[in-house]
Protein backbone atom coordinates (compact mmCIF):
# COMPACT_ATOMS: atom_id res chain seq x y z
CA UNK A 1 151.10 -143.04 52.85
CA UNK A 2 153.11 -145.96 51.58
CA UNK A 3 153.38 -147.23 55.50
CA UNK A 4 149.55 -148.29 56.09
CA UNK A 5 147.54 -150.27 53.73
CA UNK A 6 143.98 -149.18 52.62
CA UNK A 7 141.84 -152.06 54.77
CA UNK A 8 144.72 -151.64 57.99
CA UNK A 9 143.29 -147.71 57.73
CA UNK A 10 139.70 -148.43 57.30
CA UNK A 11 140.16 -150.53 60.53
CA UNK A 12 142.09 -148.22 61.91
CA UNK A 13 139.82 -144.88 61.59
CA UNK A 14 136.53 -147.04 62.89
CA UNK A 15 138.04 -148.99 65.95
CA UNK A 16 140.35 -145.92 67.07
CA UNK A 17 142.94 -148.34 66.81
CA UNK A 18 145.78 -149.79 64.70
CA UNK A 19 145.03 -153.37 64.51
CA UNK A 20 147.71 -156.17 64.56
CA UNK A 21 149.46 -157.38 60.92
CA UNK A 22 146.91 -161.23 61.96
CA UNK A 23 143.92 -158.39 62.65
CA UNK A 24 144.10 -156.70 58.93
CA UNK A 25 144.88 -159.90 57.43
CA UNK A 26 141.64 -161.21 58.85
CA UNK A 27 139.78 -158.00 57.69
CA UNK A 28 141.27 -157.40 54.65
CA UNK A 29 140.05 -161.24 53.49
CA UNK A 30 136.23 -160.10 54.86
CA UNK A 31 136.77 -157.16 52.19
CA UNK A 32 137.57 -159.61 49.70
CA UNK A 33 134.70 -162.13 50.08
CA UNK A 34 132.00 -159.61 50.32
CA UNK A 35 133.48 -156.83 47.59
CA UNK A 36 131.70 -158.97 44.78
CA UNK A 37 128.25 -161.55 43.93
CA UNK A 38 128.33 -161.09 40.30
CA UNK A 39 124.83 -159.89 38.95
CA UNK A 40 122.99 -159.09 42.50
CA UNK A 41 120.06 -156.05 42.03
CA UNK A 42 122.48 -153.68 43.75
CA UNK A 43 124.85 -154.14 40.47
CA UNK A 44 121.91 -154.24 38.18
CA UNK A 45 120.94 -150.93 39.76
CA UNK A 46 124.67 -149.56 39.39
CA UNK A 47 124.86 -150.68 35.91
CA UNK A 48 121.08 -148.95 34.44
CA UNK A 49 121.83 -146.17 36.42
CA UNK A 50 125.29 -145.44 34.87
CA UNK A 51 123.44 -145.91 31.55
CA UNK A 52 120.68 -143.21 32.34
CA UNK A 53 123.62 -140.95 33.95
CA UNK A 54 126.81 -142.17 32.29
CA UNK A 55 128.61 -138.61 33.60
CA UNK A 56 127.60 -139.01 37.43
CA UNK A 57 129.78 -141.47 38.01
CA UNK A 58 128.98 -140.81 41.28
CA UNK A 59 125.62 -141.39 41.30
CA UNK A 60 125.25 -145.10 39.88
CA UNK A 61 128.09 -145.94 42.44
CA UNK A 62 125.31 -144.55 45.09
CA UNK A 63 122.32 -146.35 42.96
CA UNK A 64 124.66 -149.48 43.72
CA UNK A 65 125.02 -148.76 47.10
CA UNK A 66 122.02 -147.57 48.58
CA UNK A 67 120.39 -151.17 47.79
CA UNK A 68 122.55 -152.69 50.88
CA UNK A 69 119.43 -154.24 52.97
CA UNK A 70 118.39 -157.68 54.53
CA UNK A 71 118.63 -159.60 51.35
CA UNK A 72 122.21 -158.44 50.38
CA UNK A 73 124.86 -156.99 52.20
CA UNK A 74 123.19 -156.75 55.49
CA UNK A 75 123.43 -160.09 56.37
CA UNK A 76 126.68 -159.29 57.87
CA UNK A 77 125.52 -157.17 60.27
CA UNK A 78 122.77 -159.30 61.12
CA UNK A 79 124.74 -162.51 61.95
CA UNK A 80 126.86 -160.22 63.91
CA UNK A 81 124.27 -158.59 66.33
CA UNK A 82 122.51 -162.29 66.39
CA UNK A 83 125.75 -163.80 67.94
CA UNK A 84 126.72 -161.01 69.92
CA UNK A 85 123.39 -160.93 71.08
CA UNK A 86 123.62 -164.95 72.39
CA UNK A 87 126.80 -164.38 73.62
CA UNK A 88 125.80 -161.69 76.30
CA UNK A 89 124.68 -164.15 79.20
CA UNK A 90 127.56 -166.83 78.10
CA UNK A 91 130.69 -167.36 79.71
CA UNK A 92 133.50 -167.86 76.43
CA UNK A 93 135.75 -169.87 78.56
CA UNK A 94 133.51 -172.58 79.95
CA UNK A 95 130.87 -172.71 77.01
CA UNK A 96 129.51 -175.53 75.48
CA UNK A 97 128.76 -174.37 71.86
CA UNK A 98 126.56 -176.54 70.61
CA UNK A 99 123.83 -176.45 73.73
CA UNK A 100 124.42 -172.57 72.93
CA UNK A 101 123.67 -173.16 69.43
CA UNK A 102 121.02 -175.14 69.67
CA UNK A 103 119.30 -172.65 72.06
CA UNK A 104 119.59 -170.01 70.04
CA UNK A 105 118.04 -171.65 67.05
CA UNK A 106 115.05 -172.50 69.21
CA UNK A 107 114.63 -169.41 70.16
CA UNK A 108 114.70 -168.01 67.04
CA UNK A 109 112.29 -170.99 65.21
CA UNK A 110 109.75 -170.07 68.15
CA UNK A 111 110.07 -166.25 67.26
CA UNK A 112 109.19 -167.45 63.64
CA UNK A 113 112.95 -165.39 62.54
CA UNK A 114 115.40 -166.88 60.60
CA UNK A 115 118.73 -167.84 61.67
CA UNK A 116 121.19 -164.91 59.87
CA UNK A 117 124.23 -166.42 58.01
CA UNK A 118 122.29 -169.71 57.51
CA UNK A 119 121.53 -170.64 53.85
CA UNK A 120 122.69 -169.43 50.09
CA UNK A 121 120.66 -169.59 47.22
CA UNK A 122 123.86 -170.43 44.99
CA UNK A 123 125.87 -172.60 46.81
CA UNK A 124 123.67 -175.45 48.43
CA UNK A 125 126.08 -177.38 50.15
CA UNK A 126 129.42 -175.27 51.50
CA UNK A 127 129.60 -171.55 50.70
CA UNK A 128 133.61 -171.53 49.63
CA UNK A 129 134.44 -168.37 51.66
CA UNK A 130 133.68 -169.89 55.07
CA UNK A 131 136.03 -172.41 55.58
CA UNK A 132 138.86 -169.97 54.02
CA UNK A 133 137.72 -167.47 56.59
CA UNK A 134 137.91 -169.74 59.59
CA UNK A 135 141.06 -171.31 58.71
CA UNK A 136 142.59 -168.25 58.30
CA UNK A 137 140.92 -166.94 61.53
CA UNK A 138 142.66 -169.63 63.29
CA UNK A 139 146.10 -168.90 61.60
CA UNK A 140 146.40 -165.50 62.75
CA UNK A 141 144.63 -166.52 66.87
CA UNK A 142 141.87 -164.77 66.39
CA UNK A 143 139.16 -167.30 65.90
CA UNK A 144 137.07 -165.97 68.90
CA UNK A 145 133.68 -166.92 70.51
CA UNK A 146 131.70 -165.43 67.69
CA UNK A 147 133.32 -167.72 64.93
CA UNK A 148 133.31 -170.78 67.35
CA UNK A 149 128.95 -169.67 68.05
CA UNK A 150 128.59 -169.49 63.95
CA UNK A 151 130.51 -173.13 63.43
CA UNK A 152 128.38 -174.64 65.97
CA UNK A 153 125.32 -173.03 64.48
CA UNK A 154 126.50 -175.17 61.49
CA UNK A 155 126.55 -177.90 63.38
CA UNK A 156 123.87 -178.51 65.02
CA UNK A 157 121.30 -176.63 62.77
CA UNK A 158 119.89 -179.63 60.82
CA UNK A 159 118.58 -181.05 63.83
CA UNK A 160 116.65 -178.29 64.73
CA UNK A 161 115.10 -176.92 61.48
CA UNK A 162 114.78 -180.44 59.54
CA UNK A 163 116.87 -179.50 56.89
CA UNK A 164 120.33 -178.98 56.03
CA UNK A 165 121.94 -175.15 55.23
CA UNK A 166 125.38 -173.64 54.25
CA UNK A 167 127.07 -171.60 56.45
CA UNK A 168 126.92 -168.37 53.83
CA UNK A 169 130.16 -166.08 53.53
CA UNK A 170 128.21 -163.03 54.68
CA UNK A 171 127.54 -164.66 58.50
CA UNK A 172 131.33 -165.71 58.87
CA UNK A 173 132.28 -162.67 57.61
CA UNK A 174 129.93 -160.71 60.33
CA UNK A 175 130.87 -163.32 62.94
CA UNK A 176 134.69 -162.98 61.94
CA UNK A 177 134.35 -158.96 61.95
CA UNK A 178 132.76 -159.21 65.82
CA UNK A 179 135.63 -161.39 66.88
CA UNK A 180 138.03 -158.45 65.86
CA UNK A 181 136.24 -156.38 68.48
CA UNK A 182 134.56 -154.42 65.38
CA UNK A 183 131.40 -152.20 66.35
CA UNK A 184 128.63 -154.84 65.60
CA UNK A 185 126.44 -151.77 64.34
CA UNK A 186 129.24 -150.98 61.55
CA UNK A 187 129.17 -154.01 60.14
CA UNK A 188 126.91 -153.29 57.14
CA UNK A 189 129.21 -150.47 56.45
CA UNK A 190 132.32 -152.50 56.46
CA UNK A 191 130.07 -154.56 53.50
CA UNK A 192 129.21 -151.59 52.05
CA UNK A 193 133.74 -150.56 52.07
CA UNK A 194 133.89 -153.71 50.29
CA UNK A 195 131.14 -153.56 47.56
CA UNK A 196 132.21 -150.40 46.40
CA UNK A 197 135.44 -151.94 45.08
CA UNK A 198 132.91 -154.57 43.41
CA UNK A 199 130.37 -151.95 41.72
CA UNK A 200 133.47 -150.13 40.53
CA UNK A 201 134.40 -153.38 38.60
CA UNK A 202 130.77 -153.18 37.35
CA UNK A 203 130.77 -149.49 36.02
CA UNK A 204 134.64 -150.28 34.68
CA UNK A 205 132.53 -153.08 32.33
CA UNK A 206 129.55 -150.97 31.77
CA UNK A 207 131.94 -148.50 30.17
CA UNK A 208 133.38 -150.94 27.83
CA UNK A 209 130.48 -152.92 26.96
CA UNK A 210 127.02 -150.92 27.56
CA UNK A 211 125.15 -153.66 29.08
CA UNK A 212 122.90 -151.30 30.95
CA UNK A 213 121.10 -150.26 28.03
CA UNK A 214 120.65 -154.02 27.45
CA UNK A 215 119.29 -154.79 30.48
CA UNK A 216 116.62 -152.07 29.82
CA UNK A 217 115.61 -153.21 26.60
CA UNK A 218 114.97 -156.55 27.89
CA UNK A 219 112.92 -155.72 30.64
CA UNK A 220 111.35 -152.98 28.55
CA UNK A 221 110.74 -155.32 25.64
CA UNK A 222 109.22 -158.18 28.04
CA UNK A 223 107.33 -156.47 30.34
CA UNK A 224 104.12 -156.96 30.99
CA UNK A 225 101.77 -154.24 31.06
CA UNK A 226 98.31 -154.43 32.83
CA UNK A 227 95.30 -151.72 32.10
CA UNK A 228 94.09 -150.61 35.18
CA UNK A 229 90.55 -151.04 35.82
């Protein structure tokens, strides 16, 4: 205590390792970009949860929590075991990223999959977090084959699918987790380290302002109820 920081130990306990002062600073940013979206259903669920519960604490942190899945918070993990996955047969050293990229888009079109890390349905053009990730990535020499697969995926995407998508946080945090050496099958967990923070910031508000029981009434008043047949 008071000689390792909280992410440097979280690191530490899953790789079996102390990482490098550039290592935590590039993990410690991952925590930051994922610990928060504002009102996703995993904080909706926190929130009405706490207001059902409000002395299980405990529980609507768990409520929160336990919706971590393919549409939020998982994507992580997926862009992680997508690149590591491509990278298995490739040679880092001699690569050329963008015939990689463009490979591995095919081959996911053809597969009728989507591309992990691709898209956001807020921010349409860049997703802020990326660039901040990479750069700082490349500050600290760790911008490894992962990061340098996701940018190319970037790249060259548009000419594959038609259309034009952000690279979202939650890939370059996944591919930026990977290049640490990170278990690519912890990855949702390290999402999961980071939204706790987040839903704690949620149940801090709910205690002050309630909004739970808001959120009920509204659905509850504007719900639609069907007889059944």
């Amino acid at each position: 205590m008071g000689k390792v920081g909280f992410g440097e130990l979280a690191f530490w306990l899953v790789a079996g390792r102390r990482p490098a002062p550039g290592e935590t600073r590039v993990f410690e940013a991952v925590l930051v970009a994922l610990a928060d979206h504002g009102f996703t259903p995993t904080a909706i669920a926190a929130r009405v949860t706490y207001a059902s519960a409000p002395e299980a604490l405990q529980g609507a942190l768990a409520a929160g929590l336990l919706g971590g899945g393919s549409r939020f918070l998982g994507v992580t993990e997926d862009c992680g075991v997508f690149l590591q996955q491509t990278l298995a047969n490739v040679d880092a050293a001699t690569a050329d990223w963008d015939a990689v990229a463009v490979a591995a888009i095919t081959a996911r079109r053809a597969a009728g999959l989507l591309v992990p890390g691709l898209g956001h349905p807020v921010h349409k053009v860049q997703d802020p977090r990326t660039p901040v990730l990479i750069r700082i990535a490349e500050e600290e020499g760790v911008r490894g084959p992962h990061l340098r697969l996701f940018e190319a995926i970037g790249r060259v995407h548009p000419a594959v699918l038609g259309r034009t998508l952000p690279l979202n946080g939650a890939g370059v945090c996944g591919a930026a987790l990977a290049d640490l050496g990170l278990p690519v099958t912890m990855l949702r967990g390290f999402a999961l380290l980071a939204r706790a923070a987040g839903l704690l910031g949620h149940l801090a508000e709910e205690q002050r302002t309630g909004l739970g029981l808001s959120i009920y009434r509204t659905v509850d008043r504007n719900a639609r109820y069907v007889t059944p047949e």
